[in-house]
Protein backbone atom coordinates (compact mmCIF):
# COMPACT_ATOMS: atom_id res chain seq x y z
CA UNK A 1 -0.25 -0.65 21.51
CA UNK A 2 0.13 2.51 19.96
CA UNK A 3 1.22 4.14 22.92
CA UNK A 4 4.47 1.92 23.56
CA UNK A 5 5.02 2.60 20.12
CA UNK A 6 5.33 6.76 20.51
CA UNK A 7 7.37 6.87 24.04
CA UNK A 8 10.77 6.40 22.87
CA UNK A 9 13.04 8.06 20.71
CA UNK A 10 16.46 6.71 21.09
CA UNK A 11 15.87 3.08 21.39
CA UNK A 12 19.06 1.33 20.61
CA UNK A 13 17.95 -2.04 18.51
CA UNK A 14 21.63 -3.40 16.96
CA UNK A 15 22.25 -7.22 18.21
CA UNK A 16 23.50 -7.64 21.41
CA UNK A 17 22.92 -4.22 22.46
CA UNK A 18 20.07 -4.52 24.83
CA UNK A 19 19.04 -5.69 27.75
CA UNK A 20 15.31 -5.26 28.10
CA UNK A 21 12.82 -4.78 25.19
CA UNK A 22 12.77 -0.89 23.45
CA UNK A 23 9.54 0.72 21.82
CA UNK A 24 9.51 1.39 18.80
CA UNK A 25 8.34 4.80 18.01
CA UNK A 26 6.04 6.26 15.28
CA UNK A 27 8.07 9.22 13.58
CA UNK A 28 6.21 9.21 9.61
CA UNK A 29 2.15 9.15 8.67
CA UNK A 30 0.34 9.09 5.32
CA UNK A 31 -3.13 9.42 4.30
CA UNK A 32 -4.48 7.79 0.64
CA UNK A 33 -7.65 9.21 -0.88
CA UNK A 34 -8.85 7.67 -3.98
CA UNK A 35 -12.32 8.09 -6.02
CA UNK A 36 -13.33 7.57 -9.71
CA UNK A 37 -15.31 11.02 -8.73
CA UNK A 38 -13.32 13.32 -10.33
CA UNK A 39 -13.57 11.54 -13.45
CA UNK A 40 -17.43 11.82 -12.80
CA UNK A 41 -17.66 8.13 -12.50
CA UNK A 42 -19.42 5.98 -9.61
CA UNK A 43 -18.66 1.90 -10.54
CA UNK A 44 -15.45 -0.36 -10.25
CA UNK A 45 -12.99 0.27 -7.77
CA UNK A 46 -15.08 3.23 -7.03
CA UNK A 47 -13.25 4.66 -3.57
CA UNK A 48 -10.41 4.13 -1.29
CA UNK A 49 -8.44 5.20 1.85
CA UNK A 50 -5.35 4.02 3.64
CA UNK A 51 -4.11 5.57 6.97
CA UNK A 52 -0.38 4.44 6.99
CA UNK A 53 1.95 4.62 10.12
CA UNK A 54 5.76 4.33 9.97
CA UNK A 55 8.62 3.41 12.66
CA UNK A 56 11.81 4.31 13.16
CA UNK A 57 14.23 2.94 10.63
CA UNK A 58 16.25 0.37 12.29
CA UNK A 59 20.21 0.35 11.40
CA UNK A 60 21.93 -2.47 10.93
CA UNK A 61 21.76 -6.34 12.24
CA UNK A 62 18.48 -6.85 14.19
CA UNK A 63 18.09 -8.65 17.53
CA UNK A 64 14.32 -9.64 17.50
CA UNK A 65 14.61 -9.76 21.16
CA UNK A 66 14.89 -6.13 21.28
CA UNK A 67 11.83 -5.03 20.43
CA UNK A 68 8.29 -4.62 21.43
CA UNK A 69 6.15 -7.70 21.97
CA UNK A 70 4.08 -7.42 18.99
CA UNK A 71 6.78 -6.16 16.44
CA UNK A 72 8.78 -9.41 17.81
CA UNK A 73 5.62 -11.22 17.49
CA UNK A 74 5.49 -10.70 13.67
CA UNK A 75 8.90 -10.85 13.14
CA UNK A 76 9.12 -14.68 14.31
CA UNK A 77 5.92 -15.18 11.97
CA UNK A 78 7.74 -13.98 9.22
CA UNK A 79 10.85 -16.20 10.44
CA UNK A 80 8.57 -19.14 10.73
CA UNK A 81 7.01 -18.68 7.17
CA UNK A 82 9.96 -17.29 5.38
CA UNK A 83 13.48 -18.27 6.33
CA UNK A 84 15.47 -16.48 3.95
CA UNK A 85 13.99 -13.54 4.76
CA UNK A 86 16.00 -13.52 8.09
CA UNK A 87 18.66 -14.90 6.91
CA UNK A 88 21.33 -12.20 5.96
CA UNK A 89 21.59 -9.62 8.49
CA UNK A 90 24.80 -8.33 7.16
CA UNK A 91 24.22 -7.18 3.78
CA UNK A 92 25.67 -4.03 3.40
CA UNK A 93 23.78 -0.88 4.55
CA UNK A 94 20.74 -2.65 6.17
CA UNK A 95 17.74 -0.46 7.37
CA UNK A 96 14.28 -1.97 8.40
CA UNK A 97 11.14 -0.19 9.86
CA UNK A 98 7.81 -1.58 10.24
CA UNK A 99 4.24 0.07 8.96
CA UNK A 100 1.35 0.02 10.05
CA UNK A 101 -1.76 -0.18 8.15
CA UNK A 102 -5.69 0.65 8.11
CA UNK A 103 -7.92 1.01 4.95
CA UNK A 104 -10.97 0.61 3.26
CA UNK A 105 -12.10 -0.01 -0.30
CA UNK A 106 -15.82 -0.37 -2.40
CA UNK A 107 -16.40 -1.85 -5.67
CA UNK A 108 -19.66 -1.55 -7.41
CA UNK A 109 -21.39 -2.06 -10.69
CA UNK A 110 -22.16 0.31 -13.16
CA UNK A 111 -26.18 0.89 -12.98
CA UNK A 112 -26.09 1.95 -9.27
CA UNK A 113 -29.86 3.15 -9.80
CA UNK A 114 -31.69 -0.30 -9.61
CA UNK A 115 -32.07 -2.44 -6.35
CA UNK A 116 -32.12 -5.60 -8.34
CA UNK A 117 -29.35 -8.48 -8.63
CA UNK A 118 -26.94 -6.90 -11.92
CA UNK A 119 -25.33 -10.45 -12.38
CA UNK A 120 -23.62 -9.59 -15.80
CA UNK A 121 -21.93 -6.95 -13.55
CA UNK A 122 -19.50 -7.11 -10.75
CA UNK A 123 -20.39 -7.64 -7.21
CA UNK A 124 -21.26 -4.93 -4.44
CA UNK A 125 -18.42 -5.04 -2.52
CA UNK A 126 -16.93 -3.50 0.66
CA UNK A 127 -13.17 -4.08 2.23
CA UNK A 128 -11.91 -2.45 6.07
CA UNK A 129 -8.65 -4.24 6.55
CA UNK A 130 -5.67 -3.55 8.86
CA UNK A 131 -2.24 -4.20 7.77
CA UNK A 132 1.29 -4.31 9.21
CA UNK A 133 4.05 -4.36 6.82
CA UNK A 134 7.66 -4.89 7.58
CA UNK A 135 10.89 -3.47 5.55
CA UNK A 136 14.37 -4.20 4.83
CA UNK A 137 15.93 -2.05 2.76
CA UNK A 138 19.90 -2.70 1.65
CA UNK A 139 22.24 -2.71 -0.94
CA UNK A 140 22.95 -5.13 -3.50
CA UNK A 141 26.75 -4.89 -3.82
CA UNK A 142 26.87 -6.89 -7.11
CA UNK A 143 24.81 -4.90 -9.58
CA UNK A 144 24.86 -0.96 -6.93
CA UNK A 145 20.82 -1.32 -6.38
CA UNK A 146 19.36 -0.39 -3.50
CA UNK A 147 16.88 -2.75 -2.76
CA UNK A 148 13.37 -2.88 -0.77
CA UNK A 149 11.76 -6.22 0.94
CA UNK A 150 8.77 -6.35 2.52
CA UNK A 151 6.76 -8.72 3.95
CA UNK A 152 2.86 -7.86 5.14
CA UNK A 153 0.02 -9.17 6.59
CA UNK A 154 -3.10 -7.93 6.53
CA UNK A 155 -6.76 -8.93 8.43
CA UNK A 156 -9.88 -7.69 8.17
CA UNK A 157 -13.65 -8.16 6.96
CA UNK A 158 -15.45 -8.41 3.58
CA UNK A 159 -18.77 -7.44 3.50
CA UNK A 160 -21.46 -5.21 5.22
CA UNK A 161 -19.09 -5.16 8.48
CA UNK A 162 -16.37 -3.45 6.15
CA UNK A 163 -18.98 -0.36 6.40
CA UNK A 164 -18.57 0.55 2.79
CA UNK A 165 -22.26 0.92 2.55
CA UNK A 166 -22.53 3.22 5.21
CA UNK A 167 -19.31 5.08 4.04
CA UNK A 168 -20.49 5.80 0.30
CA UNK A 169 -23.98 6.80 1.48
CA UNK A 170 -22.53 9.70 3.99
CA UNK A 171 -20.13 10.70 0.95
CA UNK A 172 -22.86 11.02 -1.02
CA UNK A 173 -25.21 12.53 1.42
CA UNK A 174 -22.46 15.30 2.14
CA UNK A 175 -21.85 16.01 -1.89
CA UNK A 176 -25.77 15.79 -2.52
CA UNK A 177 -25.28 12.88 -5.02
CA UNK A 178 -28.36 10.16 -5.00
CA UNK A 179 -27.10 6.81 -3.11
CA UNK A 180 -26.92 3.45 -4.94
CA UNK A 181 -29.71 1.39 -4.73
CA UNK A 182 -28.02 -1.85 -4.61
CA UNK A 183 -25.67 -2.71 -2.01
CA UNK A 184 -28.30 -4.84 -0.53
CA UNK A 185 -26.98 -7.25 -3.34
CA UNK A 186 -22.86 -7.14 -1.52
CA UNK A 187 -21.08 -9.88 -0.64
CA UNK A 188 -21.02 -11.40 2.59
CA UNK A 189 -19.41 -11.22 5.61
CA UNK A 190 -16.21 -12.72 5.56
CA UNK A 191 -13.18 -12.52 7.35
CA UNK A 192 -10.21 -10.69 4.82
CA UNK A 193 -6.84 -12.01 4.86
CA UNK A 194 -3.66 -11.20 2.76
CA UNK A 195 -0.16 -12.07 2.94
CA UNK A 196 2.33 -9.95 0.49
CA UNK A 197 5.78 -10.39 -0.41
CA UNK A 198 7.24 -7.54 -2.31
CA UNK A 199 10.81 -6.79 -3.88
CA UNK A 200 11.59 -3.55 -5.26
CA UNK A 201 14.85 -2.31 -6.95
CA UNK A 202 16.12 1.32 -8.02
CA UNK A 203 18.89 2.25 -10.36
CA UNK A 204 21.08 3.93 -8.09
CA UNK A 205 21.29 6.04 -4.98
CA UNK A 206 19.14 9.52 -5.17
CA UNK A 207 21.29 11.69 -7.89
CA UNK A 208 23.13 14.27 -6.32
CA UNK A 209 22.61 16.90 -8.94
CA UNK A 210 19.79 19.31 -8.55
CA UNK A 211 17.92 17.48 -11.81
CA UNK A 212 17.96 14.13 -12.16
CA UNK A 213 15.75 10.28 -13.13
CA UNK A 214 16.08 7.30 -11.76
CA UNK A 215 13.30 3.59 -12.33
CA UNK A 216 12.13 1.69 -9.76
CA UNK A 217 11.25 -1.97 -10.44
CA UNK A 218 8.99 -4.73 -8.67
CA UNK A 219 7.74 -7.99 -8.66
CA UNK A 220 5.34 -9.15 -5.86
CA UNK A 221 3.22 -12.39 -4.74
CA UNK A 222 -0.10 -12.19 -2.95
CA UNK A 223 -2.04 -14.90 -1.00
CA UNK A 224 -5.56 -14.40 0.63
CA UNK A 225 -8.92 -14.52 0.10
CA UNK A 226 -8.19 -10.77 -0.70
CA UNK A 227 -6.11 -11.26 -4.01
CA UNK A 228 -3.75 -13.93 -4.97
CA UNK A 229 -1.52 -12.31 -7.72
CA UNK A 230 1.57 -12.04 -9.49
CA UNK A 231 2.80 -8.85 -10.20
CA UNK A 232 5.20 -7.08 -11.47
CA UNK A 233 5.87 -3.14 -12.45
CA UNK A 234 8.16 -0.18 -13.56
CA UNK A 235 8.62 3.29 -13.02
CA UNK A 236 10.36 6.37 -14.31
CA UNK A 237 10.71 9.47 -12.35
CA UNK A 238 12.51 12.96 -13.84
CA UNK A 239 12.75 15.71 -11.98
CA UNK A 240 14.08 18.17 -9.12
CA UNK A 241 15.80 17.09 -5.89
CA UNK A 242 14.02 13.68 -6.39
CA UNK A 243 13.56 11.97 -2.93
CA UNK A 244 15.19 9.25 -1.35
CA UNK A 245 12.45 6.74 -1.85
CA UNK A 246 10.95 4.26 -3.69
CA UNK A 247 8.29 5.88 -5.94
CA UNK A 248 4.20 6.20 -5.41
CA UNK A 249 1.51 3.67 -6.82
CA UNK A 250 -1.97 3.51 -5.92
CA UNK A 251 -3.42 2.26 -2.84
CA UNK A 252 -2.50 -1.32 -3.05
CA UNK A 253 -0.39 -4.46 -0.90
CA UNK A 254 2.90 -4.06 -0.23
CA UNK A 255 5.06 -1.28 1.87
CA UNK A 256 4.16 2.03 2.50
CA UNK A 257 6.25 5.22 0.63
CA UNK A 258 8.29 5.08 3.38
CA UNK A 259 11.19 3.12 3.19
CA UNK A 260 13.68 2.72 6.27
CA UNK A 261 15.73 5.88 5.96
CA UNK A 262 18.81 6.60 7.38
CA UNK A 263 18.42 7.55 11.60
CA UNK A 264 17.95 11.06 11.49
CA UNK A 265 17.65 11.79 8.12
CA UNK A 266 14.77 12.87 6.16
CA UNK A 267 14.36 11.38 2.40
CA UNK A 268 12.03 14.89 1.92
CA UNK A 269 15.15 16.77 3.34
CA UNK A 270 15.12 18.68 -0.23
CA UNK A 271 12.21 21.05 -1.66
CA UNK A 272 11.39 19.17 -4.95
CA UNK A 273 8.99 18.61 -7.29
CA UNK A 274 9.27 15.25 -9.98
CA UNK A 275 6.84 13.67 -12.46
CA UNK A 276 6.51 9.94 -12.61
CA UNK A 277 5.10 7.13 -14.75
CA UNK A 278 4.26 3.76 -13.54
CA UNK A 279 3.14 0.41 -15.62
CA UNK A 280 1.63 -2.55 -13.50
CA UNK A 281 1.48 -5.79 -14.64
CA UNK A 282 -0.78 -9.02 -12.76
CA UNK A 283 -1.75 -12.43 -13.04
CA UNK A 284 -4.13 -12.89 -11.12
CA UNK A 285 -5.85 -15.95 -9.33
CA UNK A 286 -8.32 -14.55 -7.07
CA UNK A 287 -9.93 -11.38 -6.54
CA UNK A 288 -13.07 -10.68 -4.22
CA UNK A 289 -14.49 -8.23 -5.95
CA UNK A 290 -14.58 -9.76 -8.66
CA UNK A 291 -14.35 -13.33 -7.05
CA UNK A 292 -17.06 -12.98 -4.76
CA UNK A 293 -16.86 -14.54 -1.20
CA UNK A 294 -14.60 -17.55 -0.56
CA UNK A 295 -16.40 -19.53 2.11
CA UNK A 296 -19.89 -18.86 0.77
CA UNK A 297 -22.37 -18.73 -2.43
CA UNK A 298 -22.36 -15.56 -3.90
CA UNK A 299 -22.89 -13.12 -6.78
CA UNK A 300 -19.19 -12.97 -8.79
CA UNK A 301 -18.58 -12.49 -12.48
CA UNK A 302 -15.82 -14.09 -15.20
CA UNK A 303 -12.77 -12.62 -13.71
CA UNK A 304 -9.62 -11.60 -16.33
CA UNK A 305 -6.54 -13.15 -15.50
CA UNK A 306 -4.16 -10.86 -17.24
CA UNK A 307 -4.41 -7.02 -16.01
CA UNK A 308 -3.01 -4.28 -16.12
CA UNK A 309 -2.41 -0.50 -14.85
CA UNK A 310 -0.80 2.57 -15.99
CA UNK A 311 -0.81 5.96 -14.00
CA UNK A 312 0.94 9.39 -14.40
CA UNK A 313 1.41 11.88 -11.61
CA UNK A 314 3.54 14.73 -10.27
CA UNK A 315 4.53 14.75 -6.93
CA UNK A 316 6.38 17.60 -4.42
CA UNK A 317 8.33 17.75 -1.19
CA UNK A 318 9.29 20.52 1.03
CA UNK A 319 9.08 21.61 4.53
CA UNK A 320 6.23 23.31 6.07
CA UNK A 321 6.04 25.06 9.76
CA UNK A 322 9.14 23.01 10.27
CA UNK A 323 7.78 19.88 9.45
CA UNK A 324 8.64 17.63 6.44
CA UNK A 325 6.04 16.72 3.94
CA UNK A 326 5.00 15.15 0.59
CA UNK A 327 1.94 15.22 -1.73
CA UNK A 328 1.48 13.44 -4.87
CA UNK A 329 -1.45 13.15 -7.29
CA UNK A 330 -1.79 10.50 -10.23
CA UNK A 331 -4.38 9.31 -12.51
CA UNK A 332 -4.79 5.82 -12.56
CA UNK A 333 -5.78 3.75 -15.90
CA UNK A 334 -7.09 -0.25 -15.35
CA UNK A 335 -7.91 -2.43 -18.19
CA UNK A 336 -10.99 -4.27 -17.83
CA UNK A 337 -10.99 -6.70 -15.30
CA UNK A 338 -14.09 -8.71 -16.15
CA UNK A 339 -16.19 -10.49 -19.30
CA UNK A 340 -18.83 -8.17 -19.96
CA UNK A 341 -17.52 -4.60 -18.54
CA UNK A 342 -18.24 -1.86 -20.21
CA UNK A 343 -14.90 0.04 -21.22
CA UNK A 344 -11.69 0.11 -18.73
CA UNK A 345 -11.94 2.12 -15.45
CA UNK A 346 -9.97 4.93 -13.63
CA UNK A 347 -9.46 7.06 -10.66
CA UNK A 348 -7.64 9.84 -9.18
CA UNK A 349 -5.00 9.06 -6.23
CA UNK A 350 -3.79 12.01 -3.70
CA UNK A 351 -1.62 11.17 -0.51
CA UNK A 352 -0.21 13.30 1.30
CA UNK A 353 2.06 12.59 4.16
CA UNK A 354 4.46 13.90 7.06
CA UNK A 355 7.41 13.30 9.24
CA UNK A 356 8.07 14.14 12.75
């Protein structure tokens, strides 16, 4: 797949204005580490990573028929499922791109020294998942807010075949940090599936001045044996030459930082460097590691159903040996998430990423 996806570099994709189906080409990668290391911590949402492809930004109306098979494929799903996603094409300044997905996350309990069953403590837990995400981004003409929809899918495996097992252990083995005792206690297998729908909002196109701020709202629903959620959240940036995006988070659902950009231009087409704050709100219905597995018995604990997140970070763009890039580091604060845990939990988020 991925090599119809890298072939083509002018594909024309407006309605009406092909005759054959175009690839669509890669031109954007990230990579997301996360790890309650740093804060020389080894329990909760212990480790993350996300490996996050982007497409060319398609401009203007879209004729599905245009593109590849499998970007077609998931654009009629998301027709099928949600109507009025599809149905504006016109709205003023329309971009859309499509990510692409792959990522793995472990959860485990506090005492990590024991082989025993900790059931006043959350679940061993393991997530590989692949995801594909897709984008429109547009302007709202009634309030000036440029606006970001996505809608994402994601499949995978819970349990030992997620590999987080094997994962932490050869982290740990590399460090020389003793391995947990207890993942012999995790979940399950279990297939992983996720649907997301996303909206995000910011103030005002990036500010031409040198120094500038702008916020960046969202509210987003999420279905699956994953998470099913509510959420909502803010952020504030300040600083120089801030990009043409729409703000970092955490590894989480939802589209990648790389919103459908003008064709040809960069948003990291400015050396800058910004601070940020972000607040996360989330009602939440269902959460495997917390939930434990869907379709089967298994260990789980009294899940909250009000949480929240804050994180601060600083973040810089340039360009380096010609090529465009971005890196951004944030601590991450979570309230507690369960009856019974032991103070709230945090981690440390870097991603980097490129264009080409």
């Amino acid at each position: 797949m991925l090599l119809g996806l890298v072939t083509a570099s002018n594909a024309v994709y407006g309605a009406g204005d092909c005759e054959h189906r175009e690839p669509l080409p890669i031109v954007a990668g990230s990579l997301r580490l996360e790890n309650d290391l740093f804060l020389d911590t080894d329990r909760d949402y212990t480790s993350g990573v996300a490996l996050s492809l982007t497409s060319l930004s398609i401009d203007g109306p879209l004729d599905i028929q245009c593109l590849p098979l499998w970007a077609s494929s998931f654009a009629r799903g998301i027709r099928a499922i949600d109507q009025q996603f599809w149905t504006d094409q016109s709205r003023e300044r329309i971009r859309q791109n499509i990510v692409l997905r792959l990522g793995q996350a472990m959860y485990t309990p506090r005492d990590g020294t024991t082989q025993d069953l900790l059931r006043a403590d959350r679940p061993y837990a393991g997530l590989l998942m692949m995801g594909i995400a897709w984008n429109r981004r547009w302007v709202d003409s009634n309030n000036g807010l440029q606006v970001l929809d996505t809608r994402e899918l994601g499949l995978g495996m819970i349990g030992p075949a997620s590999l987080a097992e094997q994962s932490q252990n050869w982290i740990h083995d590399r460090i020389g940090s003793e391995r947990l005792r207890g993942w012999r206690n995790q979940l399950g297998n279990e297939p992983a599936v996720l649907i997301a729908a996303e909206r995000k909002e910011k103030s005002s196109d990036t500010p031409t001045q040198p120094f500038g701020w702008d916020w960046i709202r969202s509210r987003g629903l999420r279905l699956g044996n994953v998470e099913s959620s509510l959420v909502g959240s803010i952020e504030g940036r300040f600083g120089w030459h801030l990009p043409d995006d729409f703000g970092s988070y955490p590894i989480r659902p939802g589209a990648d930082n790389r919103p459908p950009s003008r064709r040809g231009h960069s948003p990291l087409k400015n050396r800058g460097i910004y601070g940020f704050a972000l607040l996360e709100a989330k009602a939440l219905a269902w959460d495997f590691s917390l939930d434990g597995n869907m379709l089967r018995d298994s260990h789980r604990v009294e899940r909250k159903p009000l949480q929240a997140q804050v994180a601060l970070g600083m973040s810089g763009h340039g360009v380096l040996i010609d090529q465009p890039f971005k890196l951004t580091l944030m601590r991450v604060w979570r309230s507690k998430e369960f009856s019974g845990q032991v103070g709230e939990h945090g981690f440390v988020s870097l991603m980097a990423s490129t264009e080409w």
